[in-house]
N, C-alpha and C. Protein backbone atom coordinates (compact mmCIF):
# COMPACT_ATOMS: atom_id res chain seq x y z
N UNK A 1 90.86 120.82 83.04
CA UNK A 1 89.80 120.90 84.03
C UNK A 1 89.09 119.55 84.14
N UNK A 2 88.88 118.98 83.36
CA UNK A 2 87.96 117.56 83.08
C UNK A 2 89.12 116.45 83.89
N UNK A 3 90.28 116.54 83.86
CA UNK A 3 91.20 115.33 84.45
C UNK A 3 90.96 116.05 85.67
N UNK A 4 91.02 117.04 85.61
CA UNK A 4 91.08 117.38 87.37
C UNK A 4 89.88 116.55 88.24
N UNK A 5 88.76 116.47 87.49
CA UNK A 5 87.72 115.43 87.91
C UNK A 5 87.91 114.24 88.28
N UNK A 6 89.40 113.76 88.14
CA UNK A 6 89.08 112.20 87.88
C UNK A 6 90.39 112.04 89.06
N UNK A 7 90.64 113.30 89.45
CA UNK A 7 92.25 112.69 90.43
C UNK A 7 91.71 112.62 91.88
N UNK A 8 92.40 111.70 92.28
CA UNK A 8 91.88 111.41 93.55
C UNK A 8 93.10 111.69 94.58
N UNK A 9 94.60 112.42 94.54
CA UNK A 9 95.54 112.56 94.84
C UNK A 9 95.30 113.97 95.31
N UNK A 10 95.35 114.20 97.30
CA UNK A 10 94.96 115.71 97.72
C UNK A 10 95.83 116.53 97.07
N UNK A 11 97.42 116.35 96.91
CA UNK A 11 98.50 116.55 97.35
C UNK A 11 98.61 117.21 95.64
N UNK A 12 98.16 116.37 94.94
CA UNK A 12 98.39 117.02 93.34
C UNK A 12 97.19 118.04 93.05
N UNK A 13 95.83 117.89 93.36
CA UNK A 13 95.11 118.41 93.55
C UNK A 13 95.37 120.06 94.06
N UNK A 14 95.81 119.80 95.32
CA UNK A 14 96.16 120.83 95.95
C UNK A 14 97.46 122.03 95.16
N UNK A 15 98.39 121.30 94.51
CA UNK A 15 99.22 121.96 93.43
C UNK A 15 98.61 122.51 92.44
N UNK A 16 97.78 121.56 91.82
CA UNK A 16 96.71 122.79 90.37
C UNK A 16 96.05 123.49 91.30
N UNK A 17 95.12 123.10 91.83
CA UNK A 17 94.80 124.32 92.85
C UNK A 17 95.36 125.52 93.15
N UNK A 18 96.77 125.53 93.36
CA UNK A 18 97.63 126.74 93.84
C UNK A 18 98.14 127.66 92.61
N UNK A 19 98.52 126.50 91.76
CA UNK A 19 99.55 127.05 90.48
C UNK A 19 98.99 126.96 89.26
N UNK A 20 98.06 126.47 88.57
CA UNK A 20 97.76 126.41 87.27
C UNK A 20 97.45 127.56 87.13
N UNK A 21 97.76 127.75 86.10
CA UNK A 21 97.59 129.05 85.02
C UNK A 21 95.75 129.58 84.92
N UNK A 22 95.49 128.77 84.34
CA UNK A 22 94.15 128.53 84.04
C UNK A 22 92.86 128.73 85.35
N UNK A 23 92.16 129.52 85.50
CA UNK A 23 91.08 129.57 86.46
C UNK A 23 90.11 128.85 86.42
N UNK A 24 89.90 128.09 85.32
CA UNK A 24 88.61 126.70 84.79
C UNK A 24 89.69 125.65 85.73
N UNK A 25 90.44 125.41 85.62
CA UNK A 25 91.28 124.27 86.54
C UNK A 25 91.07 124.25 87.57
N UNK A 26 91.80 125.69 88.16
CA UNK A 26 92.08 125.75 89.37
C UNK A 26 90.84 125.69 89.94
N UNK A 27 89.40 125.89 89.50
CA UNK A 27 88.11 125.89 90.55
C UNK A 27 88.19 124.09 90.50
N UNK A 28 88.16 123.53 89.16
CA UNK A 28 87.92 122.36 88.98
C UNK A 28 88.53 121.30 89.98
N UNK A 29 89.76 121.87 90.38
CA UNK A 29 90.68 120.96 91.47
C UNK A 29 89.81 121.05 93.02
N UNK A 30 89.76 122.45 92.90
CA UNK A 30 88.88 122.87 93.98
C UNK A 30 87.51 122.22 94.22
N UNK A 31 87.35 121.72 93.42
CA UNK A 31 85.50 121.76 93.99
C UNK A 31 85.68 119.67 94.04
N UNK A 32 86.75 119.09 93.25
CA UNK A 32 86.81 117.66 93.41
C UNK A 32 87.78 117.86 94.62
N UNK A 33 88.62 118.68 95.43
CA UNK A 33 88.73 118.48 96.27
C UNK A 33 87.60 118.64 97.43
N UNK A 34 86.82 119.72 97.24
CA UNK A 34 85.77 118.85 98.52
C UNK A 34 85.04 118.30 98.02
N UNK A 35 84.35 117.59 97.08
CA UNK A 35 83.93 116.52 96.69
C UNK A 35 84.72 114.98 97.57
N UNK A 36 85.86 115.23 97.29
CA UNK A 36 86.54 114.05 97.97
C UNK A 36 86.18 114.20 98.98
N UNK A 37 86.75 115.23 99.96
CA UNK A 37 86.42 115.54 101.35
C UNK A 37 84.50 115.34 102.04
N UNK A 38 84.07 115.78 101.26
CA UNK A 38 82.82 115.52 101.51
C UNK A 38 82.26 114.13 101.49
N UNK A 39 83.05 113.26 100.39
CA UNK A 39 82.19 111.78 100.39
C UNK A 39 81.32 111.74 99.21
N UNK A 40 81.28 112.89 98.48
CA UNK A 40 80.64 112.62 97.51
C UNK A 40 80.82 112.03 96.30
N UNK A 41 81.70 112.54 96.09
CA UNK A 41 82.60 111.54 94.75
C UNK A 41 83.31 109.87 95.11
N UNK A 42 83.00 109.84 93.69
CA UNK A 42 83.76 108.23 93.62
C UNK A 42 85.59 108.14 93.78
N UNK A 43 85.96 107.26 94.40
CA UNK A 43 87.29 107.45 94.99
C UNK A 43 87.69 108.21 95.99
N UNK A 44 86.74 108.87 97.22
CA UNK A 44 86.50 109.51 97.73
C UNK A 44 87.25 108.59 99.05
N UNK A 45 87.83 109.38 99.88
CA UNK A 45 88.83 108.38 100.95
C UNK A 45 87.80 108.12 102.10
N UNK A 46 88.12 106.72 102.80
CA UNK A 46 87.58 106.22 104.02
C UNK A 46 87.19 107.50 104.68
N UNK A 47 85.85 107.10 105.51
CA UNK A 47 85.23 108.72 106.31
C UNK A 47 86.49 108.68 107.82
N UNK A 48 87.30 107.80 108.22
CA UNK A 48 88.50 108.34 109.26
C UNK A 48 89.62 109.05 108.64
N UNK A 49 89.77 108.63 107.04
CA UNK A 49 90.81 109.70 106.26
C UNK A 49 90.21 111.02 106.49
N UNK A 50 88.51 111.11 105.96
CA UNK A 50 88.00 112.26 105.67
C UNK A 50 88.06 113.02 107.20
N UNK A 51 87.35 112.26 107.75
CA UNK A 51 87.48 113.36 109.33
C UNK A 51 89.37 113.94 109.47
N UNK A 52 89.98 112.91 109.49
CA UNK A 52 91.52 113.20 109.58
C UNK A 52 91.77 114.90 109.21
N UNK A 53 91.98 114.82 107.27
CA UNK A 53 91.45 115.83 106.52
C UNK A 53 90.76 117.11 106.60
N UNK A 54 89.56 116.85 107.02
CA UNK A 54 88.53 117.73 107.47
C UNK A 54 89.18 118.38 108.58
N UNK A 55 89.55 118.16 109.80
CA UNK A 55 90.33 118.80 111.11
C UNK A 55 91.15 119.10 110.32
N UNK A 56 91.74 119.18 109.48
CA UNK A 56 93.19 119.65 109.52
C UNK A 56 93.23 120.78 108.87
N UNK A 57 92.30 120.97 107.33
CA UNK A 57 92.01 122.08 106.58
C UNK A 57 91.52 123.45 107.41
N UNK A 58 91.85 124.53 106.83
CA UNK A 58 91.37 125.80 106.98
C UNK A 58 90.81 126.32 105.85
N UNK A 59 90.73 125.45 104.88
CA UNK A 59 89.84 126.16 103.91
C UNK A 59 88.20 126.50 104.14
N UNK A 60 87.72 127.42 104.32
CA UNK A 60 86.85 127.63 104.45
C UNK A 60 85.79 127.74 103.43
N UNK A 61 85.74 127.75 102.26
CA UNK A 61 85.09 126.93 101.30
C UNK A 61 85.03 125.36 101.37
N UNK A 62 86.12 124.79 101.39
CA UNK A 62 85.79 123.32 101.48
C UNK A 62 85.08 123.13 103.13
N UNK A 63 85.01 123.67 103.69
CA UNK A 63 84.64 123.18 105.19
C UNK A 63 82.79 123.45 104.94
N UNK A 64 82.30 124.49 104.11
CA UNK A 64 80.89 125.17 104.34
C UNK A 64 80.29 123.84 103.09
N UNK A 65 80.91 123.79 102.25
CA UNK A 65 80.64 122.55 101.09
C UNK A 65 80.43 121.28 102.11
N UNK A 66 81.27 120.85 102.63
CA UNK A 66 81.24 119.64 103.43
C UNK A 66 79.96 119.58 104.40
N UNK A 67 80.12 120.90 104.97
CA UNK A 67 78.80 120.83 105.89
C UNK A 67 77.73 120.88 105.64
N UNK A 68 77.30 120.88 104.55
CA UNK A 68 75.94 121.54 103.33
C UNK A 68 75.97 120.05 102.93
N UNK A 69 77.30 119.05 102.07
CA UNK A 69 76.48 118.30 101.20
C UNK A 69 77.11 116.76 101.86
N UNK A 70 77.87 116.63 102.93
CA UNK A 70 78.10 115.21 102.80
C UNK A 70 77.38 114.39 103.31
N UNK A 71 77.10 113.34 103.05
CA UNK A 71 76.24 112.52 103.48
C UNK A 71 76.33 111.79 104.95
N UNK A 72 77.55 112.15 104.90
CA UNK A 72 78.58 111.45 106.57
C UNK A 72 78.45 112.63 107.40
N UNK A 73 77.20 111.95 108.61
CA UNK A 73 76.52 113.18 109.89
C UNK A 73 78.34 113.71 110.16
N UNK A 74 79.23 112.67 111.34
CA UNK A 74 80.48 112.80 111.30
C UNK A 74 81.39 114.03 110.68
N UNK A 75 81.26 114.01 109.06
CA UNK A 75 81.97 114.81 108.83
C UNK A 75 81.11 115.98 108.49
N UNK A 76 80.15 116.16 108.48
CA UNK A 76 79.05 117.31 108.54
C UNK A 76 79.61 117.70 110.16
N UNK A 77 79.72 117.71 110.91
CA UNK A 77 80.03 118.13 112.19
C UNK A 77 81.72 118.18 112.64
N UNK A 78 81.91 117.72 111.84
CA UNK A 78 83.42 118.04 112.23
C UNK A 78 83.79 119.31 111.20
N UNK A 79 83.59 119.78 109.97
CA UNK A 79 83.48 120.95 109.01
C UNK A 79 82.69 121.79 109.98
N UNK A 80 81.46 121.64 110.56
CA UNK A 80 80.69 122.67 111.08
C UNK A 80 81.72 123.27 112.47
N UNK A 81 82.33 122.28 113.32
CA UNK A 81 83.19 122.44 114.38
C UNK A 81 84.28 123.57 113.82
N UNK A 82 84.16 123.39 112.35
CA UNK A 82 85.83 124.30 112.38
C UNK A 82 85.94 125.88 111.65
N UNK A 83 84.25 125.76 111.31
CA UNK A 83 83.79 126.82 111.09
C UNK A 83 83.13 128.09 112.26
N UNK A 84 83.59 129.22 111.63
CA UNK A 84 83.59 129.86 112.85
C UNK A 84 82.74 131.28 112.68
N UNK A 85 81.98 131.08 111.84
CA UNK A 85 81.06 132.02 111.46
C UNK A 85 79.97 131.21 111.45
């Protein structure tokens, strides 16, 4: 859970996310993935990666996180755009 903090890779991220055994992980991948997405974390991708990203997800946890905490108006409105409640 603690390395999961430190990866900055969606794509591996997104694998513990799906498959680890462990439920301390799998939130842990989860929540540094919208951390990334949001802009909040360090190593966090350019805000045209993040908008990119942001449109593309259907996660609807990472989209309500994004719109609540990122600091980038941009991607606060592009998460809010794709939310539908």
């Amino acid at each position: 859970a603690a390395a999961s903090g430190r990866i900055t890779d969606f794509s591996l991220l997104d694998e513990i996310h799906q498959r680890d055994e462990e439920p301390s992980v799998r939130e842990a991948a989860s929540l540094r993935i919208m951390a990334l997405l949001a802009g909040t974390a360090e190593g966090a991708p350019n805000s045209e990666t993040r908008l990119r990203l942001i449109r593309l997800t259907g996660n609807r946890d990472a989209l309500a996180y994004i719109a609540r905490n990122s600091p980038d108006e941009m991607c606060q409105q592009a998460a809010i755009e794709r939310l539908d409640d």
